[in-house]
C-alpha atoms as a PDB file:
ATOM      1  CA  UNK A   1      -8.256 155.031  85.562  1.00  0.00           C
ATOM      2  CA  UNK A   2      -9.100 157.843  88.175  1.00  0.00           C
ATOM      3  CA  UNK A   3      -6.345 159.468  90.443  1.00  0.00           C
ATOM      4  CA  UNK A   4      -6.965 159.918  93.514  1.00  0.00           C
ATOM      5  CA  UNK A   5      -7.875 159.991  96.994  1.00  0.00           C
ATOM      6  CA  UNK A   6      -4.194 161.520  97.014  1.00  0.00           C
ATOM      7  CA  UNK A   7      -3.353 164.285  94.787  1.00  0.00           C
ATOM      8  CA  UNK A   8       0.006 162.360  93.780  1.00  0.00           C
ATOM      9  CA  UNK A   9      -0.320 159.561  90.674  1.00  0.00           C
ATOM     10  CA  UNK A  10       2.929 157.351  91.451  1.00  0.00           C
ATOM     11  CA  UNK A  11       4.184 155.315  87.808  1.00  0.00           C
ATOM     12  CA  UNK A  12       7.151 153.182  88.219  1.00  0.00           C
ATOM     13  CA  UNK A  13       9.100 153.564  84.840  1.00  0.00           C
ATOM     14  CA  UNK A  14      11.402 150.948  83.605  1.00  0.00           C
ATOM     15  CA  UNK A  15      14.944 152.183  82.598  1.00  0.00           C
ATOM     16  CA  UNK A  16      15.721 153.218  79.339  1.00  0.00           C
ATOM     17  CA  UNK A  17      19.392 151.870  79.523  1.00  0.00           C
ATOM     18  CA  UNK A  18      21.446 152.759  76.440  1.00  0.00           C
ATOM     19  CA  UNK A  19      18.771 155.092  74.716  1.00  0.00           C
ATOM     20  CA  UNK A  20      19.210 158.518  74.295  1.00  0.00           C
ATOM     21  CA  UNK A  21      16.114 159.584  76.173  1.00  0.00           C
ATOM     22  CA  UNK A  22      12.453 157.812  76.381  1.00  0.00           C
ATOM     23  CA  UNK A  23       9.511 159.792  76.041  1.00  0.00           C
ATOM     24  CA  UNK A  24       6.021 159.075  78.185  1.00  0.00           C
ATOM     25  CA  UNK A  25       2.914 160.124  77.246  1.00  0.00           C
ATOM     26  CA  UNK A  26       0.117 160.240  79.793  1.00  0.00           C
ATOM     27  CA  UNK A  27      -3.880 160.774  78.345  1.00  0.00           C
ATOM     28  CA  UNK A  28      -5.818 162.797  80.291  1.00  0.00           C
ATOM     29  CA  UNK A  29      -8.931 162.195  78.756  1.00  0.00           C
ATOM     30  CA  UNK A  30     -10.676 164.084  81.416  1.00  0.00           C
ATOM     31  CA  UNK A  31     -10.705 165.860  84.954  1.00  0.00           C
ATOM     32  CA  UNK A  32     -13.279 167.497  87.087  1.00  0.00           C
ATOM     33  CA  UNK A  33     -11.120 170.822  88.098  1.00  0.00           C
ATOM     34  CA  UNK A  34      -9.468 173.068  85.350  1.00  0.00           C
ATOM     35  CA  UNK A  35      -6.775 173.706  87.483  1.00  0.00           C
ATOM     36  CA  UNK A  36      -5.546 170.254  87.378  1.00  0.00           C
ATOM     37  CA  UNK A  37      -4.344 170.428  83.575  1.00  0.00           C
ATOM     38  CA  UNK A  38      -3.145 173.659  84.255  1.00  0.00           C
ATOM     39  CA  UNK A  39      -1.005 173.682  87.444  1.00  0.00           C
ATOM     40  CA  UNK A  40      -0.331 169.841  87.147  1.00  0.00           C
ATOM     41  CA  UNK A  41       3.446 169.045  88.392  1.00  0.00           C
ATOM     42  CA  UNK A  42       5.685 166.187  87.070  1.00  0.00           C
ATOM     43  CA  UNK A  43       7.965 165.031  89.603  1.00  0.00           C
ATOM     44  CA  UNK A  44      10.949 162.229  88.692  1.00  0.00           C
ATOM     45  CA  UNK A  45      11.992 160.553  91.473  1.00  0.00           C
ATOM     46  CA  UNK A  46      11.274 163.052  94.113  1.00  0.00           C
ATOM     47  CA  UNK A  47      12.329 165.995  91.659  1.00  0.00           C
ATOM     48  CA  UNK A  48      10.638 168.585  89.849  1.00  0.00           C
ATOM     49  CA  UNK A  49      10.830 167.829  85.919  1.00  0.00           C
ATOM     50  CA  UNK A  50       9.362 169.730  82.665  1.00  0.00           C
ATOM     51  CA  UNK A  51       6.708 168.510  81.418  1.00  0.00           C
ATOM     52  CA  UNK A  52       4.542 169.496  78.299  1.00  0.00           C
ATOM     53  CA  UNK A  53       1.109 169.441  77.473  1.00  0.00           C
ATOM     54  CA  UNK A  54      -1.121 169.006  74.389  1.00  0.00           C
ATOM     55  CA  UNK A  55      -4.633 170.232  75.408  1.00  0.00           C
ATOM     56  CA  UNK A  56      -7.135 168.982  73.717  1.00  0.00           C
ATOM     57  CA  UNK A  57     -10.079 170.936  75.703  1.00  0.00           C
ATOM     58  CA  UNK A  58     -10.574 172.659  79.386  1.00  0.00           C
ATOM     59  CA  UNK A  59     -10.286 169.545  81.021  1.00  0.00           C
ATOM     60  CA  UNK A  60      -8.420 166.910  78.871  1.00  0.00           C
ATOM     61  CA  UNK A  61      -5.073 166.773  76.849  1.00  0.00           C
ATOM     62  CA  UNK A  62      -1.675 164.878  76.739  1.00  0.00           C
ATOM     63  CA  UNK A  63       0.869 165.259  79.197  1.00  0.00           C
ATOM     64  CA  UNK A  64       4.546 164.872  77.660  1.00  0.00           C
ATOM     65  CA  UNK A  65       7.589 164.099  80.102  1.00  0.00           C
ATOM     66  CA  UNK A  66      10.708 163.627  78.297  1.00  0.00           C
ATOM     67  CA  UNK A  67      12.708 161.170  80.799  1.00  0.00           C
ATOM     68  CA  UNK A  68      16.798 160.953  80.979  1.00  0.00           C
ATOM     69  CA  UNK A  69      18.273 157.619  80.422  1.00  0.00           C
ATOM     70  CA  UNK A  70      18.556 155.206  83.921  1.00  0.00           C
ATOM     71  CA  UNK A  71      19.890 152.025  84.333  1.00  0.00           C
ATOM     72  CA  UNK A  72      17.495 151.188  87.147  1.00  0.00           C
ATOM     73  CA  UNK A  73      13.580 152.354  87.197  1.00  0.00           C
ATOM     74  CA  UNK A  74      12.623 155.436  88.057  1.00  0.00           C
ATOM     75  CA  UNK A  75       9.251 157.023  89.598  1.00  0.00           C
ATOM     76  CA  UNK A  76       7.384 159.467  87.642  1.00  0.00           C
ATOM     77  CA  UNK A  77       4.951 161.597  90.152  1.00  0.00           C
ATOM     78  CA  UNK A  78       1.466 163.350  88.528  1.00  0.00           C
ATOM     79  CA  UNK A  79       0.491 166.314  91.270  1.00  0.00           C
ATOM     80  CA  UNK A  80      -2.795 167.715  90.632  1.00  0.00           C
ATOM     81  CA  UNK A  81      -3.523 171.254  93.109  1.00  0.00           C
ATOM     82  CA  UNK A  82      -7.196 169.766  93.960  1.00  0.00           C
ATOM     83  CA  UNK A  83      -9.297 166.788  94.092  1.00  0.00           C
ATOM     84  CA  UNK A  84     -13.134 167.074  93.725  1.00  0.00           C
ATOM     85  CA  UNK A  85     -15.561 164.449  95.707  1.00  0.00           C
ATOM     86  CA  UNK A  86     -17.585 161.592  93.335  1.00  0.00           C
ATOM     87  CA  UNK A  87     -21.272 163.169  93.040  1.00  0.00           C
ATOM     88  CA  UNK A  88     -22.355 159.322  93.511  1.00  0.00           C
ATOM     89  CA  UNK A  89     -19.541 158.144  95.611  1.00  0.00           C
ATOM     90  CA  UNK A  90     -18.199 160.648  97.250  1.00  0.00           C
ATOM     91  CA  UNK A  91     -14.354 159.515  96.440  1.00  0.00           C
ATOM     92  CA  UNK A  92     -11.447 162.063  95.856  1.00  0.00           C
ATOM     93  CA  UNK A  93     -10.961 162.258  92.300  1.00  0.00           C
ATOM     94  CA  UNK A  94      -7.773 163.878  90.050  1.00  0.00           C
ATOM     95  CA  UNK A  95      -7.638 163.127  86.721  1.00  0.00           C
ATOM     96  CA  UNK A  96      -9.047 160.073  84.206  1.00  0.00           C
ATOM     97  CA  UNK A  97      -5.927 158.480  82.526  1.00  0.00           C
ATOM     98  CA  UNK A  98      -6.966 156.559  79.270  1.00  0.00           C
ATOM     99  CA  UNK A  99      -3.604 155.411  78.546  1.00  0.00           C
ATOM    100  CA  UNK A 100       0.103 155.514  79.364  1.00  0.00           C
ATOM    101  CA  UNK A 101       2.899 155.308  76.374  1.00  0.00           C
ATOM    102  CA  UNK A 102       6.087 154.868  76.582  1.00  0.00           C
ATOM    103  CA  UNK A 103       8.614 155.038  73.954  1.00  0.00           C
ATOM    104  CA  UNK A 104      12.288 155.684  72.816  1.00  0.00           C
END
């Protein structure tokens, strides 16, 4: 899955109710601008929140957000600083997700 055209990824997170904390795991298996591993910003419902990240390469690693418990879901923002145009298409793209975990 490609981001983009916007340079905010918007995941709606089911509560963790009753756990301690619940970890997602976002794999960036790949992204067209440097810059968008390393100046990406996780955002929790509006809010700035630490995130960490397991390069792999230049372009691709895991993204780590440990999330507070929430009774109700919550929205967990991906901001990459630029998008870069499809050669072939021409669309805005961010950064190739492969998968999306989500454990407690």
């Amino acid at each position: 899955l490609w981001t983009g055209p916007d340079s905010h990824f918007r995941l709606v997170v089911p509560g963790a109710l009753g756990r301690p904390y619940a970890r997602l795991e976002s794999f960036v298996i790949r992204t067209e601008e440097r810059q968008n591993i390393e100046s990406l910003q996780t955002q929790l419902d509006g809010r700035g929140i630490a995130h960490v990240l397991d390069r792999w390469s230049d372009n691709s690693g895991k993204i780590i957000v440990e999330l507070p418990p929430a009774e109700d879901y919550r929205i967990l923002t991906l901001v990459v600083p630029k998008m870069v145009a499809d050669g072939n298409s021409g669309r805005l793209l961010g950064l190739c997700i492969d998968k999306i975990v989500l454990t407690s």
